[in-house]
N, C-alpha and C. Protein backbone atom coordinates (compact mmCIF):
# COMPACT_ATOMS: atom_id res chain seq x y z
N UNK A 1 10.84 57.80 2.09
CA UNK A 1 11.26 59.05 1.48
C UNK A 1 11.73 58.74 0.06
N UNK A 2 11.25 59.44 -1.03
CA UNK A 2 11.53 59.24 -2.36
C UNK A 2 12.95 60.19 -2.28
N UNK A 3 13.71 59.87 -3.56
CA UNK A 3 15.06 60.59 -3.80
C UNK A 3 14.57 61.96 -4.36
N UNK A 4 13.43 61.80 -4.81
CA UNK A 4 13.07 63.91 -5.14
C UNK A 4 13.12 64.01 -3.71
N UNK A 5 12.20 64.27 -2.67
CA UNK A 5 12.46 64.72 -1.21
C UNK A 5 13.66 64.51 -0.81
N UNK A 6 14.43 63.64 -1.00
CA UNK A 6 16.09 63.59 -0.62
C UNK A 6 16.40 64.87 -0.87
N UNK A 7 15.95 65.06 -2.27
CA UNK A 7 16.60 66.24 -3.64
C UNK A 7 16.39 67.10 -2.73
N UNK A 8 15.64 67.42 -2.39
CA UNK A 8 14.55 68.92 -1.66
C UNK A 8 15.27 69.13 -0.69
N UNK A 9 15.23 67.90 0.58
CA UNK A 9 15.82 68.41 1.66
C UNK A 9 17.36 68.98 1.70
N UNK A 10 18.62 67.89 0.58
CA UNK A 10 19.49 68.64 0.33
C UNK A 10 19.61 70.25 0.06
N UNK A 11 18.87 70.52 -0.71
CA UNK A 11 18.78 71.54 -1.44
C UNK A 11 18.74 72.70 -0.26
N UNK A 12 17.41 72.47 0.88
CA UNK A 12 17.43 73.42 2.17
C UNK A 12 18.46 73.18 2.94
N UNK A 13 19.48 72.75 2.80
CA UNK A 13 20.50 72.46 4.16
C UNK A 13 21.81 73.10 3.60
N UNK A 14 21.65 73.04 1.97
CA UNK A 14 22.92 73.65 1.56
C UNK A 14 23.04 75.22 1.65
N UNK A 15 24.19 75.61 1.69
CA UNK A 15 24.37 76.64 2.31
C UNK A 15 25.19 77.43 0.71
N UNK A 16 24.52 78.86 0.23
CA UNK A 16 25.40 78.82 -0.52
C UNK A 16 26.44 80.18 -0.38
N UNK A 17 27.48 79.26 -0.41
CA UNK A 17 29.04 79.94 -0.21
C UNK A 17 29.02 80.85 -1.14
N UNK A 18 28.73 81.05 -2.36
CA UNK A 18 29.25 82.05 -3.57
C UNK A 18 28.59 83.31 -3.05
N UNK A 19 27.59 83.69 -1.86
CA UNK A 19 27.32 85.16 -1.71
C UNK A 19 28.39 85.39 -0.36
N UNK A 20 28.69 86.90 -0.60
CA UNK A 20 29.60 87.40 -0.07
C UNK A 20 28.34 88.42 0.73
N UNK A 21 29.11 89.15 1.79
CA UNK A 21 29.05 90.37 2.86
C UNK A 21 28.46 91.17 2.04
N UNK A 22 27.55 92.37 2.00
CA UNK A 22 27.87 93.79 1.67
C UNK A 22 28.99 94.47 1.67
N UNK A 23 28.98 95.00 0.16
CA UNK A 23 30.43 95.78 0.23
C UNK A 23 30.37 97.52 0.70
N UNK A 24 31.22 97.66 1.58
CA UNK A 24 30.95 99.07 1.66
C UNK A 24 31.07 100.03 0.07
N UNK A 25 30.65 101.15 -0.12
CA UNK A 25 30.86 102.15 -1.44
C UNK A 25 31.93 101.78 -1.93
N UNK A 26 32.74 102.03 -2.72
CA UNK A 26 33.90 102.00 -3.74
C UNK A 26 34.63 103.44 -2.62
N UNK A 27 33.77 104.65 -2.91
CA UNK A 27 34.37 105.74 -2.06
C UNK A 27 35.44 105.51 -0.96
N UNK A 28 34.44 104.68 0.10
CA UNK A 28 34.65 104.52 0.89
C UNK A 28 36.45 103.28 1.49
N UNK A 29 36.14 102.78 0.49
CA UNK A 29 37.00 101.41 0.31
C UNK A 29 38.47 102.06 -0.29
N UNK A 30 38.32 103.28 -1.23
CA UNK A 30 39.57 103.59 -1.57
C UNK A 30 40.48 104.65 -0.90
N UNK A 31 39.52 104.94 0.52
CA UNK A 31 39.76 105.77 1.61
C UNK A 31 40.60 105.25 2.72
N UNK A 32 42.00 105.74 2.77
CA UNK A 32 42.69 105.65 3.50
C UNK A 32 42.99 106.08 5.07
N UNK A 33 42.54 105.38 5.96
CA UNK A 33 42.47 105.80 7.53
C UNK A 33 43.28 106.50 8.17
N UNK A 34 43.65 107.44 8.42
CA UNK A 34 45.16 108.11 9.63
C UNK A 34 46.05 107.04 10.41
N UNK A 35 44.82 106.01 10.72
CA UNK A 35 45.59 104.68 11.82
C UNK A 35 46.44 105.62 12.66
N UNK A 36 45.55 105.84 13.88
CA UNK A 36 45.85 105.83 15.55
C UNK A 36 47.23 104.95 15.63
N UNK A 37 47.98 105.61 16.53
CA UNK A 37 49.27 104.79 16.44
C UNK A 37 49.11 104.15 18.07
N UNK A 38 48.94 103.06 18.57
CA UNK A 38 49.05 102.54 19.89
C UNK A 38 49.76 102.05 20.57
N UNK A 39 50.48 102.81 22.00
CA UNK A 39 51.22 102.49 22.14
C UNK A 39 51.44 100.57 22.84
N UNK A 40 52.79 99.92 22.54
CA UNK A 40 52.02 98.47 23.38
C UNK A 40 51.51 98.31 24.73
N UNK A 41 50.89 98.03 25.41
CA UNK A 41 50.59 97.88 26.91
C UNK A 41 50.41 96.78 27.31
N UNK A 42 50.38 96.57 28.42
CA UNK A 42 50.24 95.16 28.87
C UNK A 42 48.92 94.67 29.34
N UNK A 43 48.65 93.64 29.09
CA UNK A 43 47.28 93.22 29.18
C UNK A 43 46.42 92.78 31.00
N UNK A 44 45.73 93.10 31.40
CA UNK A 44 45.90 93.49 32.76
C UNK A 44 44.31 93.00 32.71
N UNK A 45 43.97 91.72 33.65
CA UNK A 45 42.62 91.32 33.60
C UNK A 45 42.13 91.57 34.66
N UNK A 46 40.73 91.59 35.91
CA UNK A 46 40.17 91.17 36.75
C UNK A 46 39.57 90.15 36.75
N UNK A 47 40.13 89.39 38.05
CA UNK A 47 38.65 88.04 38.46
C UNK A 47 38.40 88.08 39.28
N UNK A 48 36.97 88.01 39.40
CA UNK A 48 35.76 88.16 40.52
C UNK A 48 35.93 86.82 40.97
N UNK A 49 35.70 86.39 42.15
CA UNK A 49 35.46 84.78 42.38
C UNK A 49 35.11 84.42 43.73
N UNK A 50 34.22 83.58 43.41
CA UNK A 50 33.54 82.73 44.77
C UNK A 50 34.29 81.50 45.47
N UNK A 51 34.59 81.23 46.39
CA UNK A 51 34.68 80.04 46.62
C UNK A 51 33.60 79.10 46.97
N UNK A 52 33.95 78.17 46.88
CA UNK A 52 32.92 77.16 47.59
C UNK A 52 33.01 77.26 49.11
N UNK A 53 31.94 76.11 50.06
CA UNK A 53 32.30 75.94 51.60
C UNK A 53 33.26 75.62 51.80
N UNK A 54 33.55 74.53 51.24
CA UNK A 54 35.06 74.39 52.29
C UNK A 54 36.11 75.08 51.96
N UNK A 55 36.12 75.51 50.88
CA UNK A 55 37.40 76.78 50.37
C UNK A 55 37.26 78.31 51.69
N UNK A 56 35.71 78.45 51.81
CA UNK A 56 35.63 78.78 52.82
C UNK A 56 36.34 78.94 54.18
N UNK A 57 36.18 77.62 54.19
CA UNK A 57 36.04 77.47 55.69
C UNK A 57 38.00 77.38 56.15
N UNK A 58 38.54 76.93 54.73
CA UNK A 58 39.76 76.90 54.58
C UNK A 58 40.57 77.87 55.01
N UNK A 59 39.68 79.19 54.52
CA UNK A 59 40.39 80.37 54.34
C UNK A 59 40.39 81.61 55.73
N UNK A 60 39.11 80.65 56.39
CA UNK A 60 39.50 81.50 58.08
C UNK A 60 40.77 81.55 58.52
N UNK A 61 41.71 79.84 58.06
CA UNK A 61 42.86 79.62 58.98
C UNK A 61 43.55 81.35 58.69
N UNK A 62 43.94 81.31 57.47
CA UNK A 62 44.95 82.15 56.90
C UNK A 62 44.32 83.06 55.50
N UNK A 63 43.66 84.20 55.54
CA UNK A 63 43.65 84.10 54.10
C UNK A 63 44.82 84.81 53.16
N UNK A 64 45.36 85.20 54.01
CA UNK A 64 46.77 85.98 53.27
C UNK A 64 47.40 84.03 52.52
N UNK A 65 47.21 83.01 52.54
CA UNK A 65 47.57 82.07 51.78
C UNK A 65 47.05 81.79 50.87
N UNK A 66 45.99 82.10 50.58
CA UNK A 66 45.04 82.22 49.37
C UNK A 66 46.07 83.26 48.45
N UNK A 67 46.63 84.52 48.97
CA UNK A 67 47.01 85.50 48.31
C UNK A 67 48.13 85.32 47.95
N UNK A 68 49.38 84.26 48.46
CA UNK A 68 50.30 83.84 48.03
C UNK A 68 49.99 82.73 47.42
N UNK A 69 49.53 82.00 47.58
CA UNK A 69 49.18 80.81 46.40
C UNK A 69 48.66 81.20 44.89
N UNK A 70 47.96 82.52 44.96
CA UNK A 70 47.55 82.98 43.53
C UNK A 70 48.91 83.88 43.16
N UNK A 71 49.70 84.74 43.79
CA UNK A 71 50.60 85.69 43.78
C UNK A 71 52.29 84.24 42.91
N UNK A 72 51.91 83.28 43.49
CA UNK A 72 53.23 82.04 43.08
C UNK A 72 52.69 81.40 41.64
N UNK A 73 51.17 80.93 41.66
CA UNK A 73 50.51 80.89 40.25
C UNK A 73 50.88 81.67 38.99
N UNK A 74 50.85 83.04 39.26
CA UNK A 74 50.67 83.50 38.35
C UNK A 74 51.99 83.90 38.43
N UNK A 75 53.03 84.14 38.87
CA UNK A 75 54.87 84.15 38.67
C UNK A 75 54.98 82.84 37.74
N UNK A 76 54.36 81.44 38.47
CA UNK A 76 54.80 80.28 37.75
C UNK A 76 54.32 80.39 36.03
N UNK A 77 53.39 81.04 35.55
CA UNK A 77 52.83 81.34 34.49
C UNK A 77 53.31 82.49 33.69
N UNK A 78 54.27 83.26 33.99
CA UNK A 78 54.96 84.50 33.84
C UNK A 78 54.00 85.89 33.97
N UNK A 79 52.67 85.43 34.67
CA UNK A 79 52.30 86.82 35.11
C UNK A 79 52.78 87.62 36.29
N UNK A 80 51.71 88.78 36.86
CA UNK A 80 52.05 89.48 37.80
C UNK A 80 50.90 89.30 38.55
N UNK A 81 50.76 89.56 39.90
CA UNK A 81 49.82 89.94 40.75
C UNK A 81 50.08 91.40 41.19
N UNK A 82 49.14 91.64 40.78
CA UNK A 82 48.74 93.32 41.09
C UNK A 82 48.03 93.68 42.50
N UNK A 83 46.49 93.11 42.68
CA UNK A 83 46.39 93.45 43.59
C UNK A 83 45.32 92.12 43.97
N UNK A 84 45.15 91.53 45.07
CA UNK A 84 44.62 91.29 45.57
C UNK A 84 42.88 91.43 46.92
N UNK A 85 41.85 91.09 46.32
CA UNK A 85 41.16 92.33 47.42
C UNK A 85 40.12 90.72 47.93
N UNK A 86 39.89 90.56 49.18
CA UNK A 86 38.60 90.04 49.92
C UNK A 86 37.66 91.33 49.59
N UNK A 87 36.11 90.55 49.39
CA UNK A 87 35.05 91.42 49.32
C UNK A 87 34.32 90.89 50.56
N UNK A 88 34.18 92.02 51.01
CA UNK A 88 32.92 92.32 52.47
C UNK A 88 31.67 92.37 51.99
N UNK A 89 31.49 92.72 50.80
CA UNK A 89 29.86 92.40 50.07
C UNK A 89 29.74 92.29 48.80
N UNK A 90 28.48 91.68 48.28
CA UNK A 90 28.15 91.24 46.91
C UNK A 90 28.99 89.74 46.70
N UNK A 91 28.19 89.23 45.88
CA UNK A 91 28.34 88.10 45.05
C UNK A 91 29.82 87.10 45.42
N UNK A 92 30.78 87.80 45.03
CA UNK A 92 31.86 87.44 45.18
C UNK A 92 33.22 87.58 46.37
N UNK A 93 33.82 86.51 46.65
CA UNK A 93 34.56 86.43 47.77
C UNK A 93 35.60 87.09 47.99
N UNK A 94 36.11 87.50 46.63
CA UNK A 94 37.32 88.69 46.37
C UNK A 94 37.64 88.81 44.75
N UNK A 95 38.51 89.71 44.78
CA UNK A 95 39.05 90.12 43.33
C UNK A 95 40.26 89.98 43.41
N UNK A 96 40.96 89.40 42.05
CA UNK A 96 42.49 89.62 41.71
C UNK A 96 42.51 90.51 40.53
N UNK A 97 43.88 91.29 40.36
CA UNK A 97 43.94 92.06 39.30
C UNK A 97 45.21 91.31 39.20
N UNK A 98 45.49 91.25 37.44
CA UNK A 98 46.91 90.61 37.21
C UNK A 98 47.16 90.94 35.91
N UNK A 99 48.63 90.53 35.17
CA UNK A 99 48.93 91.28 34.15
C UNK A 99 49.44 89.66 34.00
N UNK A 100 49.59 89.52 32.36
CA UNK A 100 50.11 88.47 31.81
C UNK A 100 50.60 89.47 30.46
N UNK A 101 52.09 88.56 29.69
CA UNK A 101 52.80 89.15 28.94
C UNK A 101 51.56 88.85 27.50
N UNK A 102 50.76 87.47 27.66
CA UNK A 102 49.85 87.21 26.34
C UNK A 102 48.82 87.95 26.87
N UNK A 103 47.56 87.71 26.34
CA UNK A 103 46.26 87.76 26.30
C UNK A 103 45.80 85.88 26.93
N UNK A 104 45.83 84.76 26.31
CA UNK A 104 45.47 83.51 26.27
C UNK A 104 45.92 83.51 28.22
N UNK A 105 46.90 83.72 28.15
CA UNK A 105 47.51 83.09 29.52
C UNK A 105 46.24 83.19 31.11
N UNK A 106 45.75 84.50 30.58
CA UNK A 106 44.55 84.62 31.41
C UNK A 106 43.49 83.41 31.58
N UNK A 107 43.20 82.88 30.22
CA UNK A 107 42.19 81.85 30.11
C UNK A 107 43.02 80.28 30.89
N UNK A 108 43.80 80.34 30.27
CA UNK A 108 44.55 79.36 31.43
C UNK A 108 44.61 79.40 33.00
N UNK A 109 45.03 80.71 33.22
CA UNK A 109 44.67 80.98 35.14
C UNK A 109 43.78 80.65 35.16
N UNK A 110 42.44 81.01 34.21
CA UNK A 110 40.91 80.79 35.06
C UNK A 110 40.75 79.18 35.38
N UNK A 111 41.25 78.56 34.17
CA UNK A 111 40.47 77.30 33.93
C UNK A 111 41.67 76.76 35.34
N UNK A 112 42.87 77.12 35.73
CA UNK A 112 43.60 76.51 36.59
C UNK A 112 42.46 76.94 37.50
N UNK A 113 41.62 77.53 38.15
CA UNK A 113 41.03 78.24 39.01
C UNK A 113 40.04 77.37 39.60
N UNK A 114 39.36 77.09 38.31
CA UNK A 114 38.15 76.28 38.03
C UNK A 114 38.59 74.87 38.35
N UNK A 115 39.75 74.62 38.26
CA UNK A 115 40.05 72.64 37.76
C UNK A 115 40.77 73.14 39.93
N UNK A 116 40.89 73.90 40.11
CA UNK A 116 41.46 73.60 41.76
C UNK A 116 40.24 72.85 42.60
N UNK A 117 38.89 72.93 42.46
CA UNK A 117 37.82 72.42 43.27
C UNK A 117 38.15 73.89 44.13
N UNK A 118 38.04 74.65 44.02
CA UNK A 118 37.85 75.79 45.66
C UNK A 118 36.68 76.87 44.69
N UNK A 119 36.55 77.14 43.63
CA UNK A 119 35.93 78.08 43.38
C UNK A 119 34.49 77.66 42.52
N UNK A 120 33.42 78.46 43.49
CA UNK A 120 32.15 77.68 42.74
C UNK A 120 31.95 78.84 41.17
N UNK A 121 32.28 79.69 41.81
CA UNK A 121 32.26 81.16 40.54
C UNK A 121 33.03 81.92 40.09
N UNK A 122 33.37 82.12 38.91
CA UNK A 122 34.24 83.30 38.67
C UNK A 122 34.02 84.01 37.62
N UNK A 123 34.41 85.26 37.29
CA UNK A 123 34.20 86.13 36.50
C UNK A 123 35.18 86.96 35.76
N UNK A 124 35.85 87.24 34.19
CA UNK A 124 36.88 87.64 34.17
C UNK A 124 36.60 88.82 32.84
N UNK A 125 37.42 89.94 33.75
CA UNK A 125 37.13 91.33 33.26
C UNK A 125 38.45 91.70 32.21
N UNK A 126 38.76 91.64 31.29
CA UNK A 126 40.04 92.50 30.86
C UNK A 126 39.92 94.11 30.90
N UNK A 127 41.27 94.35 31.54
CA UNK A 127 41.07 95.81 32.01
C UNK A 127 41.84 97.35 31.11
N UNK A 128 41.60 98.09 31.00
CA UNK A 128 42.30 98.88 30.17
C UNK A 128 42.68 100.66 30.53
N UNK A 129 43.99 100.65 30.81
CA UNK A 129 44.03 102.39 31.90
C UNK A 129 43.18 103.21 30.45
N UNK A 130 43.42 104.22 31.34
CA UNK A 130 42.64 105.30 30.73
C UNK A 130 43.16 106.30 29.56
N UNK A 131 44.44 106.14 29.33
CA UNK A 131 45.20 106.24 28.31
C UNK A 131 44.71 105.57 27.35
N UNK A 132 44.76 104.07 27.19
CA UNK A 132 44.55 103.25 26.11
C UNK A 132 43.11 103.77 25.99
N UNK A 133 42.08 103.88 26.74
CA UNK A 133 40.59 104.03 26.16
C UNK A 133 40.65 105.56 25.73
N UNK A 134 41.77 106.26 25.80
CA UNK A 134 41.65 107.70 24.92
C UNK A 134 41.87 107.49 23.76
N UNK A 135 43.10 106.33 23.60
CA UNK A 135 43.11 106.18 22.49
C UNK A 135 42.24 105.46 21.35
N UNK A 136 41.79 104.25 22.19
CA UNK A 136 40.25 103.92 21.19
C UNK A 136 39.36 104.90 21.26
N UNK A 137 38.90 105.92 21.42
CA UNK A 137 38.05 106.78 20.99
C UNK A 137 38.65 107.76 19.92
N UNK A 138 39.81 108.01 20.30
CA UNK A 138 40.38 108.95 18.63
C UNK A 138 40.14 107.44 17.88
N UNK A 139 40.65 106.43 17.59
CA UNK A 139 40.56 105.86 16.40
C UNK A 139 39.10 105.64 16.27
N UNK A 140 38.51 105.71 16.73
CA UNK A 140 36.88 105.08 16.72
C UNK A 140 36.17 106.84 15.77
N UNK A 141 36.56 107.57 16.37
CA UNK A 141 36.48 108.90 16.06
C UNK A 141 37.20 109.50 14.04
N UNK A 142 38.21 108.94 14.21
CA UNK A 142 38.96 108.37 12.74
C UNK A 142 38.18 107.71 11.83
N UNK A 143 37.67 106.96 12.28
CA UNK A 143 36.25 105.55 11.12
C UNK A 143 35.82 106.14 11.53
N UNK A 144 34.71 106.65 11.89
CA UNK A 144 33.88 107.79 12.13
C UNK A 144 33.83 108.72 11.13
N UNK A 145 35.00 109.36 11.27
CA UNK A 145 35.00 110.59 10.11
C UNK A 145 35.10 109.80 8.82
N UNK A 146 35.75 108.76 8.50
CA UNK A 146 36.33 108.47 7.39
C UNK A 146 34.89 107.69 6.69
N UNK A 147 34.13 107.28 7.30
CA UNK A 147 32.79 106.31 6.71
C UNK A 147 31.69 107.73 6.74
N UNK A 148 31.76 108.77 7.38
CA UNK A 148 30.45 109.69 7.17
C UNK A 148 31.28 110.90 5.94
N UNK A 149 32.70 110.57 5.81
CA UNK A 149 33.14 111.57 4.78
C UNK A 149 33.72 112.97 5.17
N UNK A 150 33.46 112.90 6.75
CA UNK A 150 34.36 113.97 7.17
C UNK A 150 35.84 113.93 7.95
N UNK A 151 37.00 114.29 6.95
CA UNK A 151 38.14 113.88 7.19
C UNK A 151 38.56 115.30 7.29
N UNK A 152 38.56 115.46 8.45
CA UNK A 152 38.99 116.86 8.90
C UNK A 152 40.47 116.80 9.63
């Protein structure tokens, strides 16, 4: 390889930083939003989850111990257990619903979940009442008006 082809290939790999995003209009940019006021809530996830066989086979003895062992987990972590459910069908072996004071703390339960050896699958939903999703639709509804120009 000659140092011109060096030259060349540098040249395709560099990336250049000095272009920016599209800017929205000027209009638009000096337009001030209402900002939805939200109230705080607490962050409230679902996990779907499989066990493996012998987690299985574990769980004939007792499974109400499955439900205190996740119910003491997530106290030891400063969450809540909400609800607990065995599934009679589909994919997964049951659901937990739980509330943690962060957001992160969830990703920690899972991976505790994952690092136990009992679960071959899991799945994790963050959940939101129906209040809070009224309220993302007025603000969504807000940018909405405010980017098409109708600020009614």
């Amino acid at each position: 390889m000659t140092t011109r082809d060096a030259m060349d290939e540098t040249r395709v790999l560099t990336i250049d930083r000095s272009a920016t995003a599209p800017r929205a209009p000027s209009s638009v940019t000096r337009t001030r939003r209402k900002q939805t006021k939200f109230e705080p809530s607490e962050p409230v996830f679902m996990t779907q989850f499989a066990f493996n066989a012998s987690a299985t086979r574990d769980s004939l003895q007792d499974a109400q111990d499955e439900e205190r062992a996740t119910a003491r987990l997530l106290g030891v972590m400063g969450g809540t257990l909400k609800s607990y459910f065995v599934s009679q069908t589909g994919e997964y072996d049951g659901v937990v619903i739980y509330s943690f004071p962060k957001n992160h703390d969830s990703r920690t339960f899972t991976t505790l979940l994952k690092a136990s050896g009992k679960i071959d699958k899991l799945t994790t939903t963050k959940l939101m009442t129906s209040s809070d999703a009224a309220q993302c639709g007025k603000a969504a509804k807000e940018v909405h008006e405010m980017l098409n120009g109708d600020n009614k």
